[in-house]
N, C-alpha and C. Protein backbone atom coordinates (compact mmCIF):
# COMPACT_ATOMS: atom_id res chain seq x y z
N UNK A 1 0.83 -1.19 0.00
CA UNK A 1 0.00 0.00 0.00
C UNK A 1 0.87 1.25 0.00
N UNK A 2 1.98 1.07 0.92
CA UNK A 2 2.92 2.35 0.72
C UNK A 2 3.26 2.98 -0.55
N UNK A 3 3.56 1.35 -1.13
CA UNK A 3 4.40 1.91 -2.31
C UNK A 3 3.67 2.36 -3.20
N UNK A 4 2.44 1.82 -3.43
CA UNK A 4 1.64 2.71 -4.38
C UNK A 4 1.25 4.35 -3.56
N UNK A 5 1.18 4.29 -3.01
CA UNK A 5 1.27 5.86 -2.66
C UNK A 5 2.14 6.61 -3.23
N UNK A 6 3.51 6.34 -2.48
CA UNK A 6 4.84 6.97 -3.03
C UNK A 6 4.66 7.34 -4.89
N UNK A 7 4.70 6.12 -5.03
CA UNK A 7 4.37 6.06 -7.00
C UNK A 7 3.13 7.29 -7.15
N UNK A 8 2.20 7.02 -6.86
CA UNK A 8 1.12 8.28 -7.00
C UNK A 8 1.48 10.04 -6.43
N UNK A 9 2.16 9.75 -5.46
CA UNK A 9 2.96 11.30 -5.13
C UNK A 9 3.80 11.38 -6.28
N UNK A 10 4.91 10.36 -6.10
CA UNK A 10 5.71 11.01 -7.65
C UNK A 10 5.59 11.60 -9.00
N UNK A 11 4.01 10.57 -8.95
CA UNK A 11 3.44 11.12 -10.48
C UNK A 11 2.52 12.27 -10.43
N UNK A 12 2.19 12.78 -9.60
CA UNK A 12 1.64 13.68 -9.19
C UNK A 12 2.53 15.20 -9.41
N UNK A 13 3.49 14.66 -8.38
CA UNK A 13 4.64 15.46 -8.67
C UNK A 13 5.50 16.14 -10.03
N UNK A 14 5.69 14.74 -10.75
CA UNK A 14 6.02 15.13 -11.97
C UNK A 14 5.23 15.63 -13.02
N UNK A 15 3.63 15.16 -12.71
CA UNK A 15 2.43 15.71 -13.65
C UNK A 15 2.59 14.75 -14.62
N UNK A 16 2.79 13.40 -14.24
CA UNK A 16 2.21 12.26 -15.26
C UNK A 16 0.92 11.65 -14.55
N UNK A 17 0.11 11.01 -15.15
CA UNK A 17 -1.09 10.24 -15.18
C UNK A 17 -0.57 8.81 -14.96
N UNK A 18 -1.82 8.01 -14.33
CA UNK A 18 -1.90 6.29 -14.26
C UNK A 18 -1.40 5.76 -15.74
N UNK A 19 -1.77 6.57 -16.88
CA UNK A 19 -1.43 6.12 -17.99
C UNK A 19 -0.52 6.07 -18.58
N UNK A 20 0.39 6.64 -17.91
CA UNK A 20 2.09 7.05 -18.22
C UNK A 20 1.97 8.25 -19.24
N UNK A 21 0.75 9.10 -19.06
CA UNK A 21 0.64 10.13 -20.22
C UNK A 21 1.26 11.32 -19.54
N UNK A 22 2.21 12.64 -19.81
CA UNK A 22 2.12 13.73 -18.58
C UNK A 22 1.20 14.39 -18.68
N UNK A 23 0.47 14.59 -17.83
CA UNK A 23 -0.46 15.63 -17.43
C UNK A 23 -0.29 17.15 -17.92
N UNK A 24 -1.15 17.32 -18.63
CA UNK A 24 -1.54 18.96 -19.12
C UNK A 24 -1.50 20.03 -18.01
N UNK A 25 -0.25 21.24 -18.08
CA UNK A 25 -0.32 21.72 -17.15
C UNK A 25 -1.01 22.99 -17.69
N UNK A 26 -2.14 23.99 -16.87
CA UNK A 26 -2.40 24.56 -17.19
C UNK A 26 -1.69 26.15 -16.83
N UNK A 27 -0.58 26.33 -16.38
CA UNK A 27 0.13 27.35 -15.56
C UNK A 27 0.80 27.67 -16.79
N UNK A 28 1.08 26.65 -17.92
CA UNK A 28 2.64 26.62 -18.48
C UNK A 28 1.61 26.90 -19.71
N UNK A 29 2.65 27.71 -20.78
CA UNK A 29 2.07 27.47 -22.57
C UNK A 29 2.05 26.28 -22.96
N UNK A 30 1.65 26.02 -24.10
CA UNK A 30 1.74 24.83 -24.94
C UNK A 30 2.58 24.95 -25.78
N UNK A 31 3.19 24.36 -26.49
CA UNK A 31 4.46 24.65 -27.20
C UNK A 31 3.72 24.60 -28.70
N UNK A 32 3.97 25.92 -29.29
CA UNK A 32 3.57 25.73 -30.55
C UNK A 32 3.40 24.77 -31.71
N UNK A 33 2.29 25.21 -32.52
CA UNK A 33 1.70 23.72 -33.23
C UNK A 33 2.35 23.77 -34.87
N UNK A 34 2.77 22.73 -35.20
CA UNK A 34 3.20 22.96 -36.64
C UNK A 34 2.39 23.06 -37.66
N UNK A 35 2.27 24.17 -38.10
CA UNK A 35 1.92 24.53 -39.46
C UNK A 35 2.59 24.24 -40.62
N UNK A 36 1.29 23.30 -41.96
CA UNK A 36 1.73 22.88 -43.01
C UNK A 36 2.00 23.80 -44.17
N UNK A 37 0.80 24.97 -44.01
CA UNK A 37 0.40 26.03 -45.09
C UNK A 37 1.80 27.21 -44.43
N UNK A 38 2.43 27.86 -45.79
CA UNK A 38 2.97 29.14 -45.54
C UNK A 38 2.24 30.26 -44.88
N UNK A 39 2.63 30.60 -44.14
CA UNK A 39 2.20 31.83 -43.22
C UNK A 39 2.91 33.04 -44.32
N UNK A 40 2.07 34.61 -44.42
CA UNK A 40 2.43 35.29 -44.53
C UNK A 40 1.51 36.46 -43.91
N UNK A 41 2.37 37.80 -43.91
CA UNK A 41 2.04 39.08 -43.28
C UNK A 41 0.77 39.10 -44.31
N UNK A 42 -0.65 39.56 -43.86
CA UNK A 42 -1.75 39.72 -44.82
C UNK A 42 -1.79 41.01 -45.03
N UNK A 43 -1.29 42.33 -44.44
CA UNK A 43 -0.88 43.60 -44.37
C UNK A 43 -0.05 44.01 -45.96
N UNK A 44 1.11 43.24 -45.92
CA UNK A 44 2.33 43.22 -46.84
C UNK A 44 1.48 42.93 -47.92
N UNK A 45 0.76 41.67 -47.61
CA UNK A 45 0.62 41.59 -49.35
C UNK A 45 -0.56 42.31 -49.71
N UNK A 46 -1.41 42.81 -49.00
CA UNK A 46 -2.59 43.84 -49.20
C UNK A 46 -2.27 44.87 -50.07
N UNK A 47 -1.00 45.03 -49.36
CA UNK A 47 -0.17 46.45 -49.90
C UNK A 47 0.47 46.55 -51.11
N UNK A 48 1.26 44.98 -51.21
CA UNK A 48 1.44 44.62 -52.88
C UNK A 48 0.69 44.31 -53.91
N UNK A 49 -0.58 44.19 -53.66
CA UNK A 49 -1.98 44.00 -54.18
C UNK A 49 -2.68 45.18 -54.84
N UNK A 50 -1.80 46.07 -53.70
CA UNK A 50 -2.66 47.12 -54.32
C UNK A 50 -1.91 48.09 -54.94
N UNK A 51 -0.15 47.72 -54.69
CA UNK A 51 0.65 48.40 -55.74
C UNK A 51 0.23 47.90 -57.05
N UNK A 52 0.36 46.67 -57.30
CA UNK A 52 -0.39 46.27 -58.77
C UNK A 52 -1.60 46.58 -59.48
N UNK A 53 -2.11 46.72 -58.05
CA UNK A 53 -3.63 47.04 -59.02
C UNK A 53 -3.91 48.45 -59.72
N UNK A 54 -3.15 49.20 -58.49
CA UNK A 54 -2.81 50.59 -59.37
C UNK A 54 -2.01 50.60 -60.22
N UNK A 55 -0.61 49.87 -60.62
CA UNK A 55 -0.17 49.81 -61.58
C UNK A 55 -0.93 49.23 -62.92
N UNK A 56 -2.15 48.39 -62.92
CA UNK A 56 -2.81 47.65 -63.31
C UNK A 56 -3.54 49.30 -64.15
N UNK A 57 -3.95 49.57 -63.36
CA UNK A 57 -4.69 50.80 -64.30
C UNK A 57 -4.11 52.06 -64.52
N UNK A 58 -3.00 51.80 -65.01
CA UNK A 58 -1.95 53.11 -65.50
C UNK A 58 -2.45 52.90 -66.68
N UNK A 59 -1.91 53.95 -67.72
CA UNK A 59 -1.56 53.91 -68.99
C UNK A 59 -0.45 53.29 -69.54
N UNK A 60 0.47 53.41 -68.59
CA UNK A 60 2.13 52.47 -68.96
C UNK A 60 1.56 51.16 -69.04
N UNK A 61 0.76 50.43 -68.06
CA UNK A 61 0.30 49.50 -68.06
C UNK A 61 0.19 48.91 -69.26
N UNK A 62 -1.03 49.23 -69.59
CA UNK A 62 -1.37 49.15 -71.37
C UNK A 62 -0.58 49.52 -72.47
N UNK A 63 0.09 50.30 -72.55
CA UNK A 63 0.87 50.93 -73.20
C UNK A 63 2.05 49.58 -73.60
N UNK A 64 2.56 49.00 -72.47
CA UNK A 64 3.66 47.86 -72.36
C UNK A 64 2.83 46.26 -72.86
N UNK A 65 1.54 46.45 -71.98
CA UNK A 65 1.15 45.23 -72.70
C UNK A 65 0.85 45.34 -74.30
N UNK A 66 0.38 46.05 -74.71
CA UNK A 66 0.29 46.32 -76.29
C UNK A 66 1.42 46.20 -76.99
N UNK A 67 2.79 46.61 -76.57
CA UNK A 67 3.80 46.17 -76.77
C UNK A 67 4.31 45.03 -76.98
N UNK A 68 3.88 44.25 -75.49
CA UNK A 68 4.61 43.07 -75.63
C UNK A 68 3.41 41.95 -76.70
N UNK A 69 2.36 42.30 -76.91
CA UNK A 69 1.73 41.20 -77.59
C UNK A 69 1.45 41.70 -79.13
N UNK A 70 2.16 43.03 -79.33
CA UNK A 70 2.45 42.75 -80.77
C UNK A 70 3.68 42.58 -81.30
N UNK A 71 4.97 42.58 -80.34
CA UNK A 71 5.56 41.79 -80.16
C UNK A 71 5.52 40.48 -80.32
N UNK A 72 4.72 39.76 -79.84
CA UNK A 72 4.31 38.49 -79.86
C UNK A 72 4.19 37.94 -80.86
N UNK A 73 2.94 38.98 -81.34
CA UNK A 73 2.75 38.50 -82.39
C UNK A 73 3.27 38.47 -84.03
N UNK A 74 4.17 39.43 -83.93
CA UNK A 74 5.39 39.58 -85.05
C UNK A 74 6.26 38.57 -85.07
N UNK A 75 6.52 38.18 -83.75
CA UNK A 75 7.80 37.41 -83.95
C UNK A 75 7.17 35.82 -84.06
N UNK A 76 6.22 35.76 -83.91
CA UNK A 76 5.28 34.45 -84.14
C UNK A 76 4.73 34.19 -85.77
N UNK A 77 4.73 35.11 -86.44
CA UNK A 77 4.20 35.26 -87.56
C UNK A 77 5.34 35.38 -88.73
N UNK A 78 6.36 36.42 -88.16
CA UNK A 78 7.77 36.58 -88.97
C UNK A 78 8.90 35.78 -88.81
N UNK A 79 9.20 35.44 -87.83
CA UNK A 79 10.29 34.74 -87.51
C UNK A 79 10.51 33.34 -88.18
N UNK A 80 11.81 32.98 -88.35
CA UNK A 80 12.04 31.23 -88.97
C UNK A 80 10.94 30.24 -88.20
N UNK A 81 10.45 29.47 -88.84
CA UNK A 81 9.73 28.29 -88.24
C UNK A 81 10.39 27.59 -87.56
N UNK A 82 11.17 27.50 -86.89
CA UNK A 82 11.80 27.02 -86.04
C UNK A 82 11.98 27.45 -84.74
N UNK A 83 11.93 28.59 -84.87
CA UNK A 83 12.21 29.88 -83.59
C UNK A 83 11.01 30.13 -82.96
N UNK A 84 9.74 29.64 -83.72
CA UNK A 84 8.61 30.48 -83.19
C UNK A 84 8.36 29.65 -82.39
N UNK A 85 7.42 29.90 -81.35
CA UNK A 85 7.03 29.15 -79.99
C UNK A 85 5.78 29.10 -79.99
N UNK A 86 4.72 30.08 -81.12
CA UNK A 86 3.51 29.82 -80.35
C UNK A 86 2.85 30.11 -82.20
N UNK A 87 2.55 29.15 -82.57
CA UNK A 87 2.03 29.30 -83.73
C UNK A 87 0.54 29.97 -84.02
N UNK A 88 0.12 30.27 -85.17
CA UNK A 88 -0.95 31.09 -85.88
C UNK A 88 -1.69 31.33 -85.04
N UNK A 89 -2.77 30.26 -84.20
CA UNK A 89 -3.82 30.37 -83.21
C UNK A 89 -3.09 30.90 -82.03
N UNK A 90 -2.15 31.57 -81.80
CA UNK A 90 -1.65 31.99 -80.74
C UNK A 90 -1.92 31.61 -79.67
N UNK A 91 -2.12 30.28 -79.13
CA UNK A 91 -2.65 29.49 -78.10
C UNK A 91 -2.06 29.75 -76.60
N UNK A 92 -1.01 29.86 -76.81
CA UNK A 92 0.14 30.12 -75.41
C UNK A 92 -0.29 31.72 -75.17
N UNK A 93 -0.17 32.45 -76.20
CA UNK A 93 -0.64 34.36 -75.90
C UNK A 93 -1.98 34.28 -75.28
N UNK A 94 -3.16 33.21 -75.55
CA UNK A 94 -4.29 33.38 -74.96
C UNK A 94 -4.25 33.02 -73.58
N UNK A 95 -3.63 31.41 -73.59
CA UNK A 95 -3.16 30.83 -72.38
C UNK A 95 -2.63 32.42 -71.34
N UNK A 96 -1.64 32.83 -71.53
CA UNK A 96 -1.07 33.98 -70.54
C UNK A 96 -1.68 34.78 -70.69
N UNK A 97 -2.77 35.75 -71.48
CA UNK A 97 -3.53 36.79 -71.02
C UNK A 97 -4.62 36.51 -70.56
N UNK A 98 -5.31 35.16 -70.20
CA UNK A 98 -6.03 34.72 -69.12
C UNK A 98 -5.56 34.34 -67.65
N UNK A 99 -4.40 33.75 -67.66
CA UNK A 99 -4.00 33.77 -66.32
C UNK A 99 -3.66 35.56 -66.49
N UNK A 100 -3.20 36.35 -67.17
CA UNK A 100 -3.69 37.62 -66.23
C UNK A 100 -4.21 37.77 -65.86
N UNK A 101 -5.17 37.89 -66.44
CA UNK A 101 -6.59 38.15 -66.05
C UNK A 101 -7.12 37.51 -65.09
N UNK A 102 -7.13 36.47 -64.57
CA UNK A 102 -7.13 36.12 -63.56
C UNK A 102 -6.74 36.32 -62.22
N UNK A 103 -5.56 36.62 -62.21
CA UNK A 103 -4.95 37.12 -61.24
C UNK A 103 -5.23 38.69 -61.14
N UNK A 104 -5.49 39.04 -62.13
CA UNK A 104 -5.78 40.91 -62.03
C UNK A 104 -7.23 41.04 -61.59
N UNK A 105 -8.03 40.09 -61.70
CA UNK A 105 -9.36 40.57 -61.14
C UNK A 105 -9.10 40.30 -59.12
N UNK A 106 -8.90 39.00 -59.03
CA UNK A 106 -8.72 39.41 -57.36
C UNK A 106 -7.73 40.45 -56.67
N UNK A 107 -6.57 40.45 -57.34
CA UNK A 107 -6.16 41.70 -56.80
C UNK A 107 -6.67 42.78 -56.70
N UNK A 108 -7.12 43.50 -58.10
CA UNK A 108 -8.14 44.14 -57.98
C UNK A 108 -9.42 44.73 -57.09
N UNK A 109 -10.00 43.33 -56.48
CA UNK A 109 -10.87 43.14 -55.74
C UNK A 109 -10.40 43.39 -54.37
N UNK A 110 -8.87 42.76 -53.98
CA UNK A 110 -8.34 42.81 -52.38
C UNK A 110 -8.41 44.37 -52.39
N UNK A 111 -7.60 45.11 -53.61
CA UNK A 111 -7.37 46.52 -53.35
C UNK A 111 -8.36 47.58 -53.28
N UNK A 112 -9.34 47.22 -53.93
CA UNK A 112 -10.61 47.89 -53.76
C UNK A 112 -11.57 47.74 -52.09
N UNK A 113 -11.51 46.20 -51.87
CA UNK A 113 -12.00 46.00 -50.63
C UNK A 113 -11.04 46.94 -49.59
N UNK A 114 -9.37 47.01 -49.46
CA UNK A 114 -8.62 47.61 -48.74
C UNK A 114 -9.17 49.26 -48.49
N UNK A 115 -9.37 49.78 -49.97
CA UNK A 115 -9.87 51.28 -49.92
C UNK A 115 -11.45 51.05 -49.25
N UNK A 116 -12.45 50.51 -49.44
CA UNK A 116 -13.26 50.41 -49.07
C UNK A 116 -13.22 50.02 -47.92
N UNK A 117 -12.26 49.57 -46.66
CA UNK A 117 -12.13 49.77 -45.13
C UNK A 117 -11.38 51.06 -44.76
N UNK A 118 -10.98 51.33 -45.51
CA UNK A 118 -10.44 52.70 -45.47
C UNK A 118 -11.08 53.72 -45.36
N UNK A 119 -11.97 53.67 -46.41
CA UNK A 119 -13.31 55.22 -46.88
C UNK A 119 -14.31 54.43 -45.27
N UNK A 120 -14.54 53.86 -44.82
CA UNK A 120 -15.05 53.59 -44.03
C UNK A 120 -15.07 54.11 -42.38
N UNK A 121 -13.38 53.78 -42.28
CA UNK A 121 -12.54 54.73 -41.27
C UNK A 121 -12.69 55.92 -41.27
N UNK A 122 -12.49 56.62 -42.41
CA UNK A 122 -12.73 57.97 -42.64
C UNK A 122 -14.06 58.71 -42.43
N UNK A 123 -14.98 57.90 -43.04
CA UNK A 123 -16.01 58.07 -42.87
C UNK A 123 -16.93 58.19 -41.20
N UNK A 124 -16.22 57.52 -40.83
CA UNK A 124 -16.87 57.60 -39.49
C UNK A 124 -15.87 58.53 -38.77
N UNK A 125 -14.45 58.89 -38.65
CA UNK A 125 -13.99 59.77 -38.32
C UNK A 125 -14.16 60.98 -38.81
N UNK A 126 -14.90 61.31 -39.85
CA UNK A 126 -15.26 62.42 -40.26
C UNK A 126 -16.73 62.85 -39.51
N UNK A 127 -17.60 61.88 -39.46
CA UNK A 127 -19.05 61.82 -39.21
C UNK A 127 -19.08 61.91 -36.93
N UNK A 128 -17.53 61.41 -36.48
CA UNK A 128 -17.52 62.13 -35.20
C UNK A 128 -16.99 63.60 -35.18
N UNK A 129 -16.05 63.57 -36.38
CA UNK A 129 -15.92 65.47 -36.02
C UNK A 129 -16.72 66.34 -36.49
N UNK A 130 -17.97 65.99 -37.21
CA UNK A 130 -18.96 66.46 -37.53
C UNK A 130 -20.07 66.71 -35.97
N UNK A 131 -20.06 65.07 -35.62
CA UNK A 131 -20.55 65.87 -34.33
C UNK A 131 -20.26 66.80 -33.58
N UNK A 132 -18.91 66.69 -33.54
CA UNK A 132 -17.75 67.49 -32.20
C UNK A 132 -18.46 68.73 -33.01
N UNK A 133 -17.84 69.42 -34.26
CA UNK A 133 -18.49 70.46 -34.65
C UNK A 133 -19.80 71.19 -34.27
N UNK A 134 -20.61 69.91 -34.55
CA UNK A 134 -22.35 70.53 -34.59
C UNK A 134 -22.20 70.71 -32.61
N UNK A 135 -21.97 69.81 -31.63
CA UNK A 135 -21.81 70.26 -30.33
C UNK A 135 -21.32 71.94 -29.94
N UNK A 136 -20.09 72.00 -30.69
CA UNK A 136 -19.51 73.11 -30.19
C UNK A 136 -19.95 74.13 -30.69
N UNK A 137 -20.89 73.70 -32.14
CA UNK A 137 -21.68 75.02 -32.64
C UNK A 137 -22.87 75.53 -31.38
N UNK A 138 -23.73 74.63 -31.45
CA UNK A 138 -24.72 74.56 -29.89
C UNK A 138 -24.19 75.06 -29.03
N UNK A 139 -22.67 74.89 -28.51
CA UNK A 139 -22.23 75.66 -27.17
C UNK A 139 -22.21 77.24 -27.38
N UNK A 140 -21.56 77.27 -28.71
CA UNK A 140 -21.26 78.67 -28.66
C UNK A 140 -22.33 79.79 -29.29
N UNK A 141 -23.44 79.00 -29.72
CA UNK A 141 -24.95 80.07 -29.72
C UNK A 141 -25.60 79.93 -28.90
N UNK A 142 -25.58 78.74 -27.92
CA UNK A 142 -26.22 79.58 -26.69
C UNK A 142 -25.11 80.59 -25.38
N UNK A 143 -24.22 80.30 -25.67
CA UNK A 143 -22.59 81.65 -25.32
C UNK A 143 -23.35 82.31 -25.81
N UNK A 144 -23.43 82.66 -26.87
CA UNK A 144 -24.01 84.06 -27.33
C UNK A 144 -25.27 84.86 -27.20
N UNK A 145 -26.25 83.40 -27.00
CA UNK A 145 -27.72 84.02 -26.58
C UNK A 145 -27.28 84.65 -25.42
N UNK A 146 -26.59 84.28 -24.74
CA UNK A 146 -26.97 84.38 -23.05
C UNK A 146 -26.01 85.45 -23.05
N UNK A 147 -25.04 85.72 -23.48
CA UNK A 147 -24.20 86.81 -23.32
C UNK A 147 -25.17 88.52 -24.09
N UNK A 148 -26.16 88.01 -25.47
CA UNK A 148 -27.09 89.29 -25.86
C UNK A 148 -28.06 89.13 -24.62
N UNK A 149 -28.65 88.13 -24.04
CA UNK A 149 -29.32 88.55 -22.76
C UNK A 149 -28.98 89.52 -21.97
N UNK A 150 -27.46 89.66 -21.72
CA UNK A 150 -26.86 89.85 -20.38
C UNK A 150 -26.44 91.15 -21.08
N UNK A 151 -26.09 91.61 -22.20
CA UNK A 151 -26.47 92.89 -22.82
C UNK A 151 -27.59 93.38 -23.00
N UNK A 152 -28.43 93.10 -22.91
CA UNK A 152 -30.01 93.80 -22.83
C UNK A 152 -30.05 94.67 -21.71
N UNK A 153 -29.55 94.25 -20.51
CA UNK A 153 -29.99 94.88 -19.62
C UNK A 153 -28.71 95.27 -18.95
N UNK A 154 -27.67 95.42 -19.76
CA UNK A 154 -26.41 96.74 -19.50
C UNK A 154 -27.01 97.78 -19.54
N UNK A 155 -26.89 99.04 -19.24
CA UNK A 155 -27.27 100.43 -18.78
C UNK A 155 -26.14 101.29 -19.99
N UNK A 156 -26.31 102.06 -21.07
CA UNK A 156 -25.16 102.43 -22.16
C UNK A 156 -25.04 104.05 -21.20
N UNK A 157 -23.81 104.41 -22.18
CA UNK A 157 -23.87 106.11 -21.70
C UNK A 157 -25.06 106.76 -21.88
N UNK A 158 -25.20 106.70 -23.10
CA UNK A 158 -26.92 107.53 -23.40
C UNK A 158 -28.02 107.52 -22.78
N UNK A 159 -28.05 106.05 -22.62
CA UNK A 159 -29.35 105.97 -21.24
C UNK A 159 -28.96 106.73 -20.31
N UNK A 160 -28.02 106.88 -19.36
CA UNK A 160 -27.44 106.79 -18.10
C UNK A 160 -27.86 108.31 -18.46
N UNK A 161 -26.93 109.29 -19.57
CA UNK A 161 -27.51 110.69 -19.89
C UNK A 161 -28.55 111.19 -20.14
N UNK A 162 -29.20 110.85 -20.80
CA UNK A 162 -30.88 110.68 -20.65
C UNK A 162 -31.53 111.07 -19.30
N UNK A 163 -30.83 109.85 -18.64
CA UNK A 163 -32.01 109.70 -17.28
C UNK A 163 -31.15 111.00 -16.22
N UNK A 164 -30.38 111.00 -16.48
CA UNK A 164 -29.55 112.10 -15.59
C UNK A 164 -29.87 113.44 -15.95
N UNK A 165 -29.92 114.14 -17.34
CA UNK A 165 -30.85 114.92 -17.69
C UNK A 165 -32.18 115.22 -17.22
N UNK A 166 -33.01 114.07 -17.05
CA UNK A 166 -34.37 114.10 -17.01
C UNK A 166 -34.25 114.25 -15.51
N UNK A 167 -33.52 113.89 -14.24
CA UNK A 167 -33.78 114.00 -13.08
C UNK A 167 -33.48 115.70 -12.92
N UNK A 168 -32.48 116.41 -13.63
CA UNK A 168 -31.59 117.80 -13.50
C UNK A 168 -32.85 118.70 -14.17
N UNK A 169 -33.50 118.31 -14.82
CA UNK A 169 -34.68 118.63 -15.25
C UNK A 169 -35.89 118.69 -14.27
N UNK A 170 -36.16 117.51 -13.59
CA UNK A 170 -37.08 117.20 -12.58
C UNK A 170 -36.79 118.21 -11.91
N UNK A 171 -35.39 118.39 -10.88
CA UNK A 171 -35.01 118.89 -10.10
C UNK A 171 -35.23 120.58 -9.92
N UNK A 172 -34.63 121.20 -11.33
CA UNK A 172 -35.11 122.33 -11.90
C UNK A 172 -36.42 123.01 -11.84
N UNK A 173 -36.99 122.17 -11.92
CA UNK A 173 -38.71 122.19 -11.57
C UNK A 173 -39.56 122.28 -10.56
N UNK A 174 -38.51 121.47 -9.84
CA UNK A 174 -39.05 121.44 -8.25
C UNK A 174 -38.62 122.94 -7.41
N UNK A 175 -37.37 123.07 -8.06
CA UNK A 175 -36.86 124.57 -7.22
C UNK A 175 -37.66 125.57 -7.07
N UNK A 176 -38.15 126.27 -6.21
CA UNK A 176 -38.99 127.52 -6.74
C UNK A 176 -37.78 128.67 -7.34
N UNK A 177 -38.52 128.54 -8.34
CA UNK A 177 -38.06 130.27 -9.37
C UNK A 177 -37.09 129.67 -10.13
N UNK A 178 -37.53 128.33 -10.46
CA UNK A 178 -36.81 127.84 -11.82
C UNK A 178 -36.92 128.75 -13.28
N UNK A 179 -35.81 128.56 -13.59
CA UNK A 179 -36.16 129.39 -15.19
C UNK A 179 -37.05 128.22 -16.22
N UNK A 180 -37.69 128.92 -16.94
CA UNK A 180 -38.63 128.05 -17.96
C UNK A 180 -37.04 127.04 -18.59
N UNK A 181 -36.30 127.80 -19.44
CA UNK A 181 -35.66 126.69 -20.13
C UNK A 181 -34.11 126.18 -19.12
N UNK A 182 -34.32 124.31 -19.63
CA UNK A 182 -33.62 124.23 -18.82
C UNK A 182 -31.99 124.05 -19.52
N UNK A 183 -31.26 124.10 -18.48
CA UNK A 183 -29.72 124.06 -19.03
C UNK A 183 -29.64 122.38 -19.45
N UNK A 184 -28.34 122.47 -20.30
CA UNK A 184 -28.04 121.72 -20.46
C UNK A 184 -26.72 120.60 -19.62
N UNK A 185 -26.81 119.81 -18.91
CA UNK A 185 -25.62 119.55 -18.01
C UNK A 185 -24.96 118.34 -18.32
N UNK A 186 -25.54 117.48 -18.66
CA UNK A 186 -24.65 116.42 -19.63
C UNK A 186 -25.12 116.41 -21.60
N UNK A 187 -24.32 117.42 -21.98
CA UNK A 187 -24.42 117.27 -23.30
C UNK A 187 -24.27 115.94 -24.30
N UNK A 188 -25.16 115.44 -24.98
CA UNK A 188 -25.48 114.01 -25.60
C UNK A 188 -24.16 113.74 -26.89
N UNK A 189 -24.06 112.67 -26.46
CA UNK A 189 -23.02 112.49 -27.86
C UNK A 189 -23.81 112.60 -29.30
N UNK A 190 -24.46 112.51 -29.22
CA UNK A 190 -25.23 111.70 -30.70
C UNK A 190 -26.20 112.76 -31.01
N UNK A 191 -26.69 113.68 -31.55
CA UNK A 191 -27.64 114.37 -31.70
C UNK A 191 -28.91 114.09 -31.87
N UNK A 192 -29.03 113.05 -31.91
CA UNK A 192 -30.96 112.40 -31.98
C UNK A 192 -31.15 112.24 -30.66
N UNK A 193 -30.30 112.90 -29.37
CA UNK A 193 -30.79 113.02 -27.88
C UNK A 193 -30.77 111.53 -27.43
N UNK A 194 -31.91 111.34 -26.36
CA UNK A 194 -32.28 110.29 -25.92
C UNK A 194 -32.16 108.92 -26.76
N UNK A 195 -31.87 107.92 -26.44
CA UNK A 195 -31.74 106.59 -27.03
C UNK A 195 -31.89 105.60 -26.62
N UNK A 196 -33.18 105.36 -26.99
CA UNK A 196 -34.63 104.36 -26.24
C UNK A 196 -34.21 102.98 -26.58
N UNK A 197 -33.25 102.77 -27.72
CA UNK A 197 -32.55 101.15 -27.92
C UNK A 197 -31.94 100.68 -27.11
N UNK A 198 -31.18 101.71 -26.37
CA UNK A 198 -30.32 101.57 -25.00
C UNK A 198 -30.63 100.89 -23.99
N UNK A 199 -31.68 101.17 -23.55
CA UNK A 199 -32.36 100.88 -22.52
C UNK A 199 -32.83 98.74 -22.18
């Protein structure tokens, strides 16, 4: 009985099983798994995808392929029968401007999808500083309502002369043996007198 104990501490210890399997530790990583397929950066080649595809719709583009396939086809048509590689039906020239074509439509497609997460990004970073905008527009017309409020009921010079007039006037009146006309004691800036907008 001991000894199977001991044996069960040890394996315990070492993190093997009754089965002689070791035990899965969960503290520790797992040691990476082998991969059959090539791994590559999907970034990198996004990016080379879409150097081509823009190269794809240059004018040099075309310009070179027109070149090389009447090229082709000169030296297929003129050249010694012996030399030529791709006779009358130009079978091999069709053969390779379909695998272009092939390959130029998904690239195509990666690079377009790439701009199209792109205009997307933008799009919504444009459509939050649009908010930020429209917010800070709202802040700063009601700043302004509340600041023409708080000018409404400032007191200007003119008022203030006005009403200071009109009391020196009052006053004048009240005196006995006022003269009919009265003086003038704060002379008005503005010649249309009183200024009832003021107020």
């Amino acid at each position: 009985m001991a000894p199977e104990r001991e044996a069960s501490r040890e394996r315990a210890a070492t993190g093997a099983t009754a089965a002689g399997r070791p035990r899965t530790r969960l503290d520790q990583p797992q040691p990476p798994r082998r991969r059959f397929l090539p791994e590559y950066d999907p970034e990198a080649f996004g990016r080379l995808s879409e150097r081509i595809a823009r190269f794809l719709g240059t004018g040099r583009f075309i310009v070179w392929m027109t070149f090389v396939i009447i090229l082709w086809v000169v030296w297929n048509v003129f050249a010694p029968r012996d030399l030529r590689f791709d006779n009358y039906p130009f079978i091999f020239l069709t053969l390779m401007l379909s695998l272009q074509a092939s390959y130029a439509a998904p690239l195509i497609l990666l690079a377009q999808n790439r701009q199209d997460d792109r205009d997307k990004v933008n799009l919504e970073q444009d459509r939050k500083q649009n908010e930020r905008s429209i917010a800070d527009t709202e802040y700063l017309t009601r700043e302004i309502a509340a600041l023409r409020m708080g000018l409404g009921e400032v007191a200007t010079r003119d008022w203030i002369r006005s009403e200071l007039e009109d009391l020196v006037k009052e006053l004048d009146e009240r005196r006995p043996g006022a003269r009919g006309d009265a003086r003038v004691v704060f002379p008005a800036e503005h010649p249309r007198g009183r200024d009832v907008d003021d107020r």
